[in-house]
C-alpha atoms as a PDB file:
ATOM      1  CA  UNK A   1       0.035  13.258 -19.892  1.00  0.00           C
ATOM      2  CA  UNK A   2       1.369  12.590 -16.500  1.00  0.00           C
ATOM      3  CA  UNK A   3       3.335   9.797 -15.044  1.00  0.00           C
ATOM      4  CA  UNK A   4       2.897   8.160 -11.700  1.00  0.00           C
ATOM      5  CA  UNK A   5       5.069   5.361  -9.607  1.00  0.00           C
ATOM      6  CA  UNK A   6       4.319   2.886  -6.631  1.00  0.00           C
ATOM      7  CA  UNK A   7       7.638   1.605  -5.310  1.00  0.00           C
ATOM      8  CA  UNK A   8       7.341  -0.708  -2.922  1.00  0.00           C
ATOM      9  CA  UNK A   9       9.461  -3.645  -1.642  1.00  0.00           C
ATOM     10  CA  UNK A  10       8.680  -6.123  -4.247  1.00  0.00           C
ATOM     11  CA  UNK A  11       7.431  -4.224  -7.126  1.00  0.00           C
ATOM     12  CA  UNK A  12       7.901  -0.981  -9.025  1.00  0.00           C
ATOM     13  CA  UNK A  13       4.827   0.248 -10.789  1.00  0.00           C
ATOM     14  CA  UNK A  14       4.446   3.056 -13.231  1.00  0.00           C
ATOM     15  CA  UNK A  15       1.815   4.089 -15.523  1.00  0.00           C
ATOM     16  CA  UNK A  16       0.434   7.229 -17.299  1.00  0.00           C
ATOM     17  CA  UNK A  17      -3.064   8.817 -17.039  1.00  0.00           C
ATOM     18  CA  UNK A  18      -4.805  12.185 -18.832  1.00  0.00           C
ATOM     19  CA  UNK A  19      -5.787  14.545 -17.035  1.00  0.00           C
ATOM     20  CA  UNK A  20      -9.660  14.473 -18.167  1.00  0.00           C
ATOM     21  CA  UNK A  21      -9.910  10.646 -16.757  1.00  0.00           C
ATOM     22  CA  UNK A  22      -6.676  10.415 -14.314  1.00  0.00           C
ATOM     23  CA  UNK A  23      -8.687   7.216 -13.142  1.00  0.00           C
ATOM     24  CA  UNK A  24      -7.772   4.813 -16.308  1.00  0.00           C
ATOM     25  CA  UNK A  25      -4.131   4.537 -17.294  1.00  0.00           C
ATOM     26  CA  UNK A  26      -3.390   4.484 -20.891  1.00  0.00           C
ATOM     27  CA  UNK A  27      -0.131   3.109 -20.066  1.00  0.00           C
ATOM     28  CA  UNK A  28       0.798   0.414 -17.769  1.00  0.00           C
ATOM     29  CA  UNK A  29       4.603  -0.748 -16.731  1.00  0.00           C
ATOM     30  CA  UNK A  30       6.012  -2.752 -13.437  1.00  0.00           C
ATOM     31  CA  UNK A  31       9.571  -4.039 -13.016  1.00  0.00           C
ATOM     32  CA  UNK A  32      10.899  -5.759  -9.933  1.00  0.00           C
ATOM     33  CA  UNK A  33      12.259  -3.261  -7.095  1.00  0.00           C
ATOM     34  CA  UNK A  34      15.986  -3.213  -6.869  1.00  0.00           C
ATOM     35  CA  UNK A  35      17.175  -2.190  -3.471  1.00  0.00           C
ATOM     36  CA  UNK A  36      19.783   0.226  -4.789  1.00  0.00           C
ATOM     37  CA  UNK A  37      19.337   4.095  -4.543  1.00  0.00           C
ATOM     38  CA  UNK A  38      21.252   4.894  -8.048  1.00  0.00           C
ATOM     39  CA  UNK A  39      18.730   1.649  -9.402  1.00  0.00           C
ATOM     40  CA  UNK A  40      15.966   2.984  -8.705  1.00  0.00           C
ATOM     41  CA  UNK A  41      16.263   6.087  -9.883  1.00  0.00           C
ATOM     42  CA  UNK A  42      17.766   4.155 -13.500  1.00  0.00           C
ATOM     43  CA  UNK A  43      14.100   2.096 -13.675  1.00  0.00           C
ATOM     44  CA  UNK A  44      11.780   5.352 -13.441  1.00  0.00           C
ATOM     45  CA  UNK A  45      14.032   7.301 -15.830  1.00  0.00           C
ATOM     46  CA  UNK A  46      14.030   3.762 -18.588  1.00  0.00           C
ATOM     47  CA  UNK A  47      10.019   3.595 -17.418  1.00  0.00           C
ATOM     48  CA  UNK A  48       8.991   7.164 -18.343  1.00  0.00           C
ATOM     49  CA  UNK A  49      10.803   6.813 -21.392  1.00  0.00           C
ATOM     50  CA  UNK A  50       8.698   3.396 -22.147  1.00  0.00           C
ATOM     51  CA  UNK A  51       5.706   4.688 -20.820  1.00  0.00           C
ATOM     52  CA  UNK A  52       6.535   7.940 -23.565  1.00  0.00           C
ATOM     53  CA  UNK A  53       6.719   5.679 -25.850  1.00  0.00           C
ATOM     54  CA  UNK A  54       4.032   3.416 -25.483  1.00  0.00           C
ATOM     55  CA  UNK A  55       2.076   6.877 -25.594  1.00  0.00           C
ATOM     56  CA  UNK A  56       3.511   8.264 -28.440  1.00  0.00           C
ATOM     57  CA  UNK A  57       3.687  11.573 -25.974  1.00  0.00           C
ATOM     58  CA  UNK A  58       5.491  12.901 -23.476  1.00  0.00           C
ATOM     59  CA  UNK A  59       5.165  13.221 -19.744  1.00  0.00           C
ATOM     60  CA  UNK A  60       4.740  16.778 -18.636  1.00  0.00           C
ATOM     61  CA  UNK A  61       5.224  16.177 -14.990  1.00  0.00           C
ATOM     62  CA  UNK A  62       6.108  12.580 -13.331  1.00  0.00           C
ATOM     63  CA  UNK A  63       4.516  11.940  -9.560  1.00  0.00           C
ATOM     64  CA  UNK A  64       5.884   8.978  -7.310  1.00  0.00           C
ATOM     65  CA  UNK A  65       4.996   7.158  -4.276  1.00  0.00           C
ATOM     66  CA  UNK A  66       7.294   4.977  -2.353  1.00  0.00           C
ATOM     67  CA  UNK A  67       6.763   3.313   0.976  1.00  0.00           C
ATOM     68  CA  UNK A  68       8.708   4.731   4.112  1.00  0.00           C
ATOM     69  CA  UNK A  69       9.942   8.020   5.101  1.00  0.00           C
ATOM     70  CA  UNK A  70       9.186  10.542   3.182  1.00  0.00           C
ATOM     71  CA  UNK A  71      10.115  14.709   3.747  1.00  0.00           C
ATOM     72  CA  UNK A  72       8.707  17.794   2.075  1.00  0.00           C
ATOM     73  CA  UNK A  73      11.473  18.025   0.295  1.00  0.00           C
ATOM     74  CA  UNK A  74      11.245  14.593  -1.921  1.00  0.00           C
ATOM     75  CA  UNK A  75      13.807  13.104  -0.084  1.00  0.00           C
ATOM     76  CA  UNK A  76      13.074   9.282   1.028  1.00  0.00           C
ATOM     77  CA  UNK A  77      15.001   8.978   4.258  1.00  0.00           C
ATOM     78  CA  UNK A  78      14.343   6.126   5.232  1.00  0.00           C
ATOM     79  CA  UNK A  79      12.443   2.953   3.924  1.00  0.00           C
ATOM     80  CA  UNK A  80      12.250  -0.879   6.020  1.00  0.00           C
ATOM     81  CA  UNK A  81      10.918  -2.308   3.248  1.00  0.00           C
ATOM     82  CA  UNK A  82      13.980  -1.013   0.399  1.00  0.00           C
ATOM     83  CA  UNK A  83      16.668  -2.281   2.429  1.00  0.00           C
ATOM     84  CA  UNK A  84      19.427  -0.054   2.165  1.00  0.00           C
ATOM     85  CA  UNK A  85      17.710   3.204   0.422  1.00  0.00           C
ATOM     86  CA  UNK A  86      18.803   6.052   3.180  1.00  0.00           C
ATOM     87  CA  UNK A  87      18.554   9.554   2.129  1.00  0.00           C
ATOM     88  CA  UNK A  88      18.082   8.916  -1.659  1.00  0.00           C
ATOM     89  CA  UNK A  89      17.073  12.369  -2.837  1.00  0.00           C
ATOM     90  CA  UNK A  90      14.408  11.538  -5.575  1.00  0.00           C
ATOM     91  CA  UNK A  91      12.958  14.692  -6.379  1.00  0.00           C
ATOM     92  CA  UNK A  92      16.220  16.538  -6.711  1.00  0.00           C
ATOM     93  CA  UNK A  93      18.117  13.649  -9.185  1.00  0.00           C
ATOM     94  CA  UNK A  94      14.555  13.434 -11.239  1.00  0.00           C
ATOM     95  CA  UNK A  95      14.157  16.728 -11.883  1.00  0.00           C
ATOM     96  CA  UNK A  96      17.989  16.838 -12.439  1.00  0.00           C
ATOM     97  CA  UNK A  97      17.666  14.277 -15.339  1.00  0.00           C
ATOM     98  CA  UNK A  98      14.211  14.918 -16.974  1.00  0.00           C
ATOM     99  CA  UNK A  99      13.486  18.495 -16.721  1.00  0.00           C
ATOM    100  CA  UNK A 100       9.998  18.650 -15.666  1.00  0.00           C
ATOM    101  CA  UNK A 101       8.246  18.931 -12.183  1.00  0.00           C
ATOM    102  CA  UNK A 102       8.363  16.056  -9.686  1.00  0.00           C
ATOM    103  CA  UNK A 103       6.776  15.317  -6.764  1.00  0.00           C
ATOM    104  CA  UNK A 104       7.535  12.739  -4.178  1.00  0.00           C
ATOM    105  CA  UNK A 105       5.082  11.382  -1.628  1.00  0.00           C
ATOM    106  CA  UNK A 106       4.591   7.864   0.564  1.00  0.00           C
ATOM    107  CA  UNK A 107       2.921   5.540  -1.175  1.00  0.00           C
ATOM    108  CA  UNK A 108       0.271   5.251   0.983  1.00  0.00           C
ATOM    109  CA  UNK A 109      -0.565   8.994   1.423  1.00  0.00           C
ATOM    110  CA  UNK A 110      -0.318   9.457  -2.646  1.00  0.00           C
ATOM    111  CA  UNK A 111      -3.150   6.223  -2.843  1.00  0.00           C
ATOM    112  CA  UNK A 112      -5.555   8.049   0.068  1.00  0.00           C
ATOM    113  CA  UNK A 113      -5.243  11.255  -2.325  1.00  0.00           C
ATOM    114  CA  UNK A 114      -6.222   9.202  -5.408  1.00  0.00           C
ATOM    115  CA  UNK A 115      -9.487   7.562  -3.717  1.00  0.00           C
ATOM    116  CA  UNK A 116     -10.742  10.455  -1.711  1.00  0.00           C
ATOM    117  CA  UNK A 117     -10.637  12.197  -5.137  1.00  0.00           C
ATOM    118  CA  UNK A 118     -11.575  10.026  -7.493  1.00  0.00           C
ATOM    119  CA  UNK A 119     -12.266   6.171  -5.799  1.00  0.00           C
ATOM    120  CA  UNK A 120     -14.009   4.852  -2.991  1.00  0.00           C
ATOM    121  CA  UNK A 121     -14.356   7.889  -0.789  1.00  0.00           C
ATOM    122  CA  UNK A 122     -15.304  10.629  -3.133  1.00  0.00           C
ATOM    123  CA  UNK A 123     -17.852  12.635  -1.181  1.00  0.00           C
ATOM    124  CA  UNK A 124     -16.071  11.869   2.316  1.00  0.00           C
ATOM    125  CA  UNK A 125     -14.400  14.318   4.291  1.00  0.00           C
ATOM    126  CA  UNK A 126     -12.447  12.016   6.629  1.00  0.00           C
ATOM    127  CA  UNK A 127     -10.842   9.009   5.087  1.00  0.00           C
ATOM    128  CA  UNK A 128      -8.128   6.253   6.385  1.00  0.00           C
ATOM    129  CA  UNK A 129      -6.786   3.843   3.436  1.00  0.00           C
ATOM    130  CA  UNK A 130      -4.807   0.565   4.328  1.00  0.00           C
ATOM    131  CA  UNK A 131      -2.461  -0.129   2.330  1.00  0.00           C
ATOM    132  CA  UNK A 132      -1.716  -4.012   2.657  1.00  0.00           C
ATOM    133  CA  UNK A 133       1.305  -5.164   0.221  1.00  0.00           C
ATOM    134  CA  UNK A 134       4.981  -6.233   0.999  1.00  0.00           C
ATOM    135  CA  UNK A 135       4.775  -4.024   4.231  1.00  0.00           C
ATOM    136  CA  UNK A 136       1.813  -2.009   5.536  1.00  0.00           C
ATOM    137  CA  UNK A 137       1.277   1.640   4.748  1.00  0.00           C
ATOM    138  CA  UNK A 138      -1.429   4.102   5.722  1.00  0.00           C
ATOM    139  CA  UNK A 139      -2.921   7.361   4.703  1.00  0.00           C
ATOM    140  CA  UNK A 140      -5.282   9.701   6.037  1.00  0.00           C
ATOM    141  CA  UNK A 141      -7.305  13.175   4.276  1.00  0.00           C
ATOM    142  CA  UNK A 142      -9.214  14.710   6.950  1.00  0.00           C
ATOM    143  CA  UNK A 143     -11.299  17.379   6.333  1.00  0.00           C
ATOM    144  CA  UNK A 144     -10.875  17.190   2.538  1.00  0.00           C
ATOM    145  CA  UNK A 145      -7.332  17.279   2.682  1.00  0.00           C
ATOM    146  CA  UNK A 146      -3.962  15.647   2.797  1.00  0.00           C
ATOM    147  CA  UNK A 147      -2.546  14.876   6.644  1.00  0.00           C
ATOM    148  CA  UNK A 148       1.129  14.690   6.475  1.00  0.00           C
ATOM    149  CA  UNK A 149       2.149  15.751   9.900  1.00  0.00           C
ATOM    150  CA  UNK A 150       5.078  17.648  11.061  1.00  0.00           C
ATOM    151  CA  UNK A 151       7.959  15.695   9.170  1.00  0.00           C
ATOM    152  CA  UNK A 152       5.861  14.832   6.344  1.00  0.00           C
ATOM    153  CA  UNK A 153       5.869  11.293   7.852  1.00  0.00           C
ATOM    154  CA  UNK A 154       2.290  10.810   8.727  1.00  0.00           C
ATOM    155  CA  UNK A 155       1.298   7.646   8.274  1.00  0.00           C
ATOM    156  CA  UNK A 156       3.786   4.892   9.184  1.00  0.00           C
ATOM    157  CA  UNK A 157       1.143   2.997  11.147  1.00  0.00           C
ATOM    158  CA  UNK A 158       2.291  -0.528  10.328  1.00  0.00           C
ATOM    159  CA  UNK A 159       5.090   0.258  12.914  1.00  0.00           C
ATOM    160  CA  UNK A 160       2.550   0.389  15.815  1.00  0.00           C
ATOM    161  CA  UNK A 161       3.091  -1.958  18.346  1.00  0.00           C
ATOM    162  CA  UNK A 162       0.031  -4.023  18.595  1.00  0.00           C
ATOM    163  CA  UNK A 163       1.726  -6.619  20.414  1.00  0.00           C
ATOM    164  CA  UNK A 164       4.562  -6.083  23.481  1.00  0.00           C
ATOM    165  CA  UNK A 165       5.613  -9.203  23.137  1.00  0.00           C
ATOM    166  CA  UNK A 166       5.510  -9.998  19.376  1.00  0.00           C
ATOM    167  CA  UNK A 167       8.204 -11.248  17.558  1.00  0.00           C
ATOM    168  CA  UNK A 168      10.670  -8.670  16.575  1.00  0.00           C
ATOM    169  CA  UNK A 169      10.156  -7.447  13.077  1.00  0.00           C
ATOM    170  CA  UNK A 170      12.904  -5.912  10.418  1.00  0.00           C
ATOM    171  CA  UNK A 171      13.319  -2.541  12.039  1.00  0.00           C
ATOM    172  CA  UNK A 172      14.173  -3.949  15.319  1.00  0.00           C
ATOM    173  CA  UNK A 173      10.784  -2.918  16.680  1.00  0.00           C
ATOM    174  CA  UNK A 174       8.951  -6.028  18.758  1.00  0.00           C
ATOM    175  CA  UNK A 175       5.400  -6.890  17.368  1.00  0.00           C
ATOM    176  CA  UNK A 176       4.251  -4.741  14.874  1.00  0.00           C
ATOM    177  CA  UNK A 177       1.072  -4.493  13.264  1.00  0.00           C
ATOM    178  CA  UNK A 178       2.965  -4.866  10.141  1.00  0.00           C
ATOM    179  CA  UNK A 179       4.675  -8.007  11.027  1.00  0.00           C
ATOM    180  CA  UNK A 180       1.401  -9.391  10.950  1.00  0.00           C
ATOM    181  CA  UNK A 181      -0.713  -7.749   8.411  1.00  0.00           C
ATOM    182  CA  UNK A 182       0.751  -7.121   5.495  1.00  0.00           C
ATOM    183  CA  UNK A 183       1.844  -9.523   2.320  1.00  0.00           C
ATOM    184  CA  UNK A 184       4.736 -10.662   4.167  1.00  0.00           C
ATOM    185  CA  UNK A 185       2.918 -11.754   7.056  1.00  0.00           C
ATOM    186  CA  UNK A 186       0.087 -13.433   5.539  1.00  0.00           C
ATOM    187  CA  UNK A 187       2.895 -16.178   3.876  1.00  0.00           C
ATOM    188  CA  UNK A 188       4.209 -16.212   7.454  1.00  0.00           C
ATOM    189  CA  UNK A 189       0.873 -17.209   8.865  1.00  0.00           C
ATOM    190  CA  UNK A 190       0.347 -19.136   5.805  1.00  0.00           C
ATOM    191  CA  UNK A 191       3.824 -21.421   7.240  1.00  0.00           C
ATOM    192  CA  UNK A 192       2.951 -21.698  10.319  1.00  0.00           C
ATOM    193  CA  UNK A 193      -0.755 -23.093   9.801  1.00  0.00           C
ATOM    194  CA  UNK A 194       1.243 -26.050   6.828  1.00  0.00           C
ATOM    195  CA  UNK A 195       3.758 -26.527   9.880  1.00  0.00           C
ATOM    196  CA  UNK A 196       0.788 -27.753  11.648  1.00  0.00           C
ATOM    197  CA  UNK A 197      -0.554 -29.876   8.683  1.00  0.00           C
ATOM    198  CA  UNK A 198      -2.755 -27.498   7.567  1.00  0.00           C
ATOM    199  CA  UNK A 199      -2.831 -26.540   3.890  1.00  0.00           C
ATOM    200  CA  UNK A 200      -1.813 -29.251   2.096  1.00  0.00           C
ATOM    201  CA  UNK A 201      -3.197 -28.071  -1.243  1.00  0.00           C
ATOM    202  CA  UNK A 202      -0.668 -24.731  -0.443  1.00  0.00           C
ATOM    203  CA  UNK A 203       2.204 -27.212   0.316  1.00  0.00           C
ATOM    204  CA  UNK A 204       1.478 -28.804  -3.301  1.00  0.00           C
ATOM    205  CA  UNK A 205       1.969 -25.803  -4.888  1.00  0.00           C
ATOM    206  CA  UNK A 206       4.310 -23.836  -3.092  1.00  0.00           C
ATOM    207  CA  UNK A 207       6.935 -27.305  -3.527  1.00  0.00           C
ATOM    208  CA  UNK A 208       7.798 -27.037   0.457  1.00  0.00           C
ATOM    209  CA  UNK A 209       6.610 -25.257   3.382  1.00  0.00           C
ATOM    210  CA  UNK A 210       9.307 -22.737   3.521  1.00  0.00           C
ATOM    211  CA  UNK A 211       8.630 -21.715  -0.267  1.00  0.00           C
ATOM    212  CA  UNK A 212       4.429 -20.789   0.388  1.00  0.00           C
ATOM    213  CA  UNK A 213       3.971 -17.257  -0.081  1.00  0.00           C
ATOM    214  CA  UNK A 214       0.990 -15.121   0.372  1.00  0.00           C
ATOM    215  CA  UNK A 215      -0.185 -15.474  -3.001  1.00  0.00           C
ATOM    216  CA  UNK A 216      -0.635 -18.938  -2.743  1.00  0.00           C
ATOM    217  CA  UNK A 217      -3.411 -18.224  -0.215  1.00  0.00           C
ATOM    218  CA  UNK A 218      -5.029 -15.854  -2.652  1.00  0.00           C
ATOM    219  CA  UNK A 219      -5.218 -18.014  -5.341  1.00  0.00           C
ATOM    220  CA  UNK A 220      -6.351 -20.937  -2.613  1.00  0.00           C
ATOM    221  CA  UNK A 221      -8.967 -18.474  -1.160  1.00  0.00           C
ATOM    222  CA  UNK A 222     -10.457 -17.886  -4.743  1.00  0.00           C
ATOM    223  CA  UNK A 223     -10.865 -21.877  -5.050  1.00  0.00           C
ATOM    224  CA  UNK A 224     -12.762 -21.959  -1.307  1.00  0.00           C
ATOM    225  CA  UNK A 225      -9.971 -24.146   0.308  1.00  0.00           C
ATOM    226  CA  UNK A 226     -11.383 -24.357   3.721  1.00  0.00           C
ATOM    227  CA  UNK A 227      -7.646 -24.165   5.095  1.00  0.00           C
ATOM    228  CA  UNK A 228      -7.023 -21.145   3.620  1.00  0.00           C
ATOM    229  CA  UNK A 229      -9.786 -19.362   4.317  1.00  0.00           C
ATOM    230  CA  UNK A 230      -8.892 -20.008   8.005  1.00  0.00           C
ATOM    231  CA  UNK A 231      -5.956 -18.329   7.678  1.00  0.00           C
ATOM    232  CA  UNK A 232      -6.972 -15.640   5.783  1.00  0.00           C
ATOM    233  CA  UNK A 233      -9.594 -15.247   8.694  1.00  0.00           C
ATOM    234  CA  UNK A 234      -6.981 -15.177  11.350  1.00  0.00           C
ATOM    235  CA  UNK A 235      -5.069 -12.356   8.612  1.00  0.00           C
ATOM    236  CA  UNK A 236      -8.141 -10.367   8.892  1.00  0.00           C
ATOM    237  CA  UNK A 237      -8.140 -10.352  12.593  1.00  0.00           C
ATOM    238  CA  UNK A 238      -4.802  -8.810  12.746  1.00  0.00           C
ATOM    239  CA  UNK A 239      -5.624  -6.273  10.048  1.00  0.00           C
ATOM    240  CA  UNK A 240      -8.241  -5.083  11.993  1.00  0.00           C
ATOM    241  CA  UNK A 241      -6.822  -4.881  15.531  1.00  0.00           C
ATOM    242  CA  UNK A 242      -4.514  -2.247  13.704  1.00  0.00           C
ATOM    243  CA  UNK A 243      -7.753  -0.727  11.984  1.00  0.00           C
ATOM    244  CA  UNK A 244      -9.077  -0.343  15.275  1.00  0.00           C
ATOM    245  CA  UNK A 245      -6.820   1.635  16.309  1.00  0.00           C
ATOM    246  CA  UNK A 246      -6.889   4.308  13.827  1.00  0.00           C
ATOM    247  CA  UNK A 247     -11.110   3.830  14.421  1.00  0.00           C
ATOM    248  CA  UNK A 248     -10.357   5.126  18.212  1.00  0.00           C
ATOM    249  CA  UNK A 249      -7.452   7.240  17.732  1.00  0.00           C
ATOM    250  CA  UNK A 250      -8.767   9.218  14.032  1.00  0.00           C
ATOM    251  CA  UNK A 251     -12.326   8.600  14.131  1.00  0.00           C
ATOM    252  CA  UNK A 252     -12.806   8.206  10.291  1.00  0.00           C
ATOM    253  CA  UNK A 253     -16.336   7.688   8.156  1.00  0.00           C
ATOM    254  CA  UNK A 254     -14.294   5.834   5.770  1.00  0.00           C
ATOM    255  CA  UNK A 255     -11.544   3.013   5.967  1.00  0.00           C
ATOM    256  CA  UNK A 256     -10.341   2.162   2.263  1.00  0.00           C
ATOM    257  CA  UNK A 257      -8.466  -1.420   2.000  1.00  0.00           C
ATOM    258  CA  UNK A 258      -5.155  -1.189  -0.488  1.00  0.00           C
ATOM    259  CA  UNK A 259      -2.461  -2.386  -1.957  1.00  0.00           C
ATOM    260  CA  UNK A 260      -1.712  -5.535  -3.513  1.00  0.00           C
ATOM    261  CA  UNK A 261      -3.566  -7.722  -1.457  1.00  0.00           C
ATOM    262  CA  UNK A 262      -6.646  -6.069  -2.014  1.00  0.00           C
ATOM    263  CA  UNK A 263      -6.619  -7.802  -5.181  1.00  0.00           C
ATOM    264  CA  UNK A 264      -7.774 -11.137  -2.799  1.00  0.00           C
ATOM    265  CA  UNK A 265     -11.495  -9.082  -3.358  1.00  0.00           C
ATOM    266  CA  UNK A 266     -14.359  -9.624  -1.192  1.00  0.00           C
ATOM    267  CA  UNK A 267     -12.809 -12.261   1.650  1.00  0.00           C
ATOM    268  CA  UNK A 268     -10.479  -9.922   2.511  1.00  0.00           C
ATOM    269  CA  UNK A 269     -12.851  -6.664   2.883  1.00  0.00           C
ATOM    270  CA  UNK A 270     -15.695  -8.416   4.392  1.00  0.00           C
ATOM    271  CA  UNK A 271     -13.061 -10.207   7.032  1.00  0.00           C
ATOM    272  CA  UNK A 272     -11.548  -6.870   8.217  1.00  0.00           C
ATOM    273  CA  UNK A 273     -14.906  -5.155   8.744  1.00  0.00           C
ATOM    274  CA  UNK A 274     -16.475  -8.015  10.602  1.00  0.00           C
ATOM    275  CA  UNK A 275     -13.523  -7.972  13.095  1.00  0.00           C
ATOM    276  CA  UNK A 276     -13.167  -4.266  13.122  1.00  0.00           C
ATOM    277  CA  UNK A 277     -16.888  -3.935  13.899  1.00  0.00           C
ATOM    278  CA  UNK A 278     -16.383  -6.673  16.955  1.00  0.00           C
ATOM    279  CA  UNK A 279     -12.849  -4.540  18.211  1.00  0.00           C
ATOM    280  CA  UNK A 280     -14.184  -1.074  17.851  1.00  0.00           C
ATOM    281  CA  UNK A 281     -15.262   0.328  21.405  1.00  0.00           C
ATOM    282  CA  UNK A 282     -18.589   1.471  21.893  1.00  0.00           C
ATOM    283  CA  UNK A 283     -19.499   0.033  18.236  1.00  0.00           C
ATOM    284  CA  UNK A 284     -23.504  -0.238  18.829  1.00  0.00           C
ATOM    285  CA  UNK A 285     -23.359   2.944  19.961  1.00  0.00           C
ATOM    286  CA  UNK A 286     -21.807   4.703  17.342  1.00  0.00           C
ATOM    287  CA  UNK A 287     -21.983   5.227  13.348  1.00  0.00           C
ATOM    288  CA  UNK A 288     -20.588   2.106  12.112  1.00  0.00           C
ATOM    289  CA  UNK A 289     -17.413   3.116  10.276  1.00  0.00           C
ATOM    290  CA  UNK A 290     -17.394   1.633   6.401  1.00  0.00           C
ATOM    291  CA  UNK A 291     -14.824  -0.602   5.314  1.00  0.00           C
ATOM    292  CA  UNK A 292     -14.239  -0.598   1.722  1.00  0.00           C
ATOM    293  CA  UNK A 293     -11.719  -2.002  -1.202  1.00  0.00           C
ATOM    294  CA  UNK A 294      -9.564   0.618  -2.942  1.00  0.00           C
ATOM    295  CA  UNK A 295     -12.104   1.567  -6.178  1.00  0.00           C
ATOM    296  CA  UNK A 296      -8.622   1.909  -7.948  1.00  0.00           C
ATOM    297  CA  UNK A 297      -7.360  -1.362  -6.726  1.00  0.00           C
ATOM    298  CA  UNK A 298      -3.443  -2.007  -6.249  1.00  0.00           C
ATOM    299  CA  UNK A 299      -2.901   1.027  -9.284  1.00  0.00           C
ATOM    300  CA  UNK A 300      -4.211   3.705  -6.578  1.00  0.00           C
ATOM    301  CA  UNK A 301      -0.799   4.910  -5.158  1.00  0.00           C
ATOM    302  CA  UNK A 302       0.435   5.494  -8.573  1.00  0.00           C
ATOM    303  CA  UNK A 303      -2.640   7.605  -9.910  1.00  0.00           C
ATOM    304  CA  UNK A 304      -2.619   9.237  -6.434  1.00  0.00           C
ATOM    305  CA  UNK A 305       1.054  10.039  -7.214  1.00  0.00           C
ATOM    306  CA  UNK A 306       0.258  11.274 -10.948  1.00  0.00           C
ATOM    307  CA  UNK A 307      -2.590  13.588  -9.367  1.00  0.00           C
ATOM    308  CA  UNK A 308      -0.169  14.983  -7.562  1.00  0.00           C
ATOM    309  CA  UNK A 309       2.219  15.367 -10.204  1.00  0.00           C
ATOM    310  CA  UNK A 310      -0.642  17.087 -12.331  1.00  0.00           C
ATOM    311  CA  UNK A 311      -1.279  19.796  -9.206  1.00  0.00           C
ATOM    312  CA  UNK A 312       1.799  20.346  -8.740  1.00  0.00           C
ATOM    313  CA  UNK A 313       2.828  20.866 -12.321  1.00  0.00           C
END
């Protein structure tokens, strides 16, 4: 049995998979992220042991992703979305306290892994996922394999500026394409279309403007609430200016949507590919690129991470 994490800035995620069907956990745990280095480390070490025990067996290697900045060596250095994490050496105070391999890996990268393998893009060579939750994440495989770059840091495409003269976003950075698409900016369009006496319905149930959140347009978009499928529209639009980009600069036969919000299901998907199609130069004249939800949904960056943890073991 191996155990695998997604940490991101909302939500810590751990579960346990065999190795003869890594794809369906037999154990399933999530806590709330505390933005506390010693914390952090506390949950996994209290979740493995629940996850043991849930299992009645215990983990022979433990695999985690986390969103930001992540080196060869397991060390998070640096995370926007965990305020306050810097340097937190995971690997090292894991393997300190259990006694078994770990390996440490972004989220993102870890979820790419887990569907190029074993999800939507089994059988392609050159893959870009999305991963769309509290932040935005990417990863890439080309060629079959794993691109980490020269830091290990591959990936941090939500900090591409995709407008000059954007707002500025939690890292200082102005316009983002994370400050628009991601979790946290689909509530923030959500505001802004109630401040202009849109989304009533959202308003309702959110108690105030300031309190609507992104999931209240996912549960809105499931009902067919015209107003929210605008603005889930306008999300898409910003999603795909960023998946654009990777279109020109990577050339991939395979964008995967995921994270949490992929959960929103067929909207989402089918928004992002019909602007990505309209963005992408030269799109009549070549191979249309396929856009496609994560086949392991929102658990993919934690079985990607308890592959890992199963190579590596």
């Amino acid at each position: 049995m191996f155990c695998g994490f997604d940490i991101g800035g909302t939500k810590v995620l751990g579960l346990a998979v065999h190795p003869d069907d890594p794809t369906t956990p037999i154990a399933v745990r999530r806590t709330a992220t505390i933005a506390d280095g010693d914390a952090l480390i506390a949950t996994m070490i209290d979740m493995i042991a629940g996850l043991e025990a849930d299992c009645a067996e215990t983990c022979s290697a433990v695999g985690v992703g986390i969103a930001g900045l992540v080196d060869p060596t397991g060390v998070l250095k640096y995370s926007p979305n965990i305020d306050g994490v810097i340097d937190l050496d995971i690997r090292r105070q894991l393997r300190t306290e259990l006694r078994r391999p770990v390996v440490v890996e972004n989220e993102a990268t870890a979820a790419a892994w887990a569907e190029s393998l074993h999800g939507a893009a089994r059988g392609c060579r050159h893959v870009a996922l999305v991963a769309l939750g509290t932040g935005l994440g990417t990863g890439f495989v080309f060629d079959g394999r794993l691109y980490r770059g020269w830091n290990g840091f591959a990936g941090e495409s939500g900090h591409m500026t995709i407008e000059l003269s954007g707002p500025e976003h939690v890292t200082g950075a102005s316009g983002p394409w994370e400050y628009y698409a991601s979790g946290t900016g689909l509530g923030r369009l959500a505001r802004q279309a109630a401040d202009r006496g849109d989304l009533d319905a959202a308003t309702a149930a959110a108690g105030s403007v300031g309190a609507i959140r992104g999931e209240h347009i996912h549960e809105l978009v499931a009902e067919g609430d015209p107003d929210a499928l605008a603005v889930l529209d306008e999300f898409c639009y910003y999603t795909a200016v960023g998946v654009a980009n990777l279109v020109h600069v990577l050339d991939p036969e395979m964008v995967v949507i995921g994270g949490g919000l992929v959960d929103i299901g067929e909207p989402l998907v089918r928004g992002v590919e019909t602007w990505t199609h309209r963005l992408v130069l030269g799109g009549r004249q070549r191979r249309r690129v396929q856009v496609v939800p994560a086949q392991l949904g929102s658990q993919a960056g934690a079985i990607g991470a308890a592959l890992l943890a199963a190579e590596n073991a």
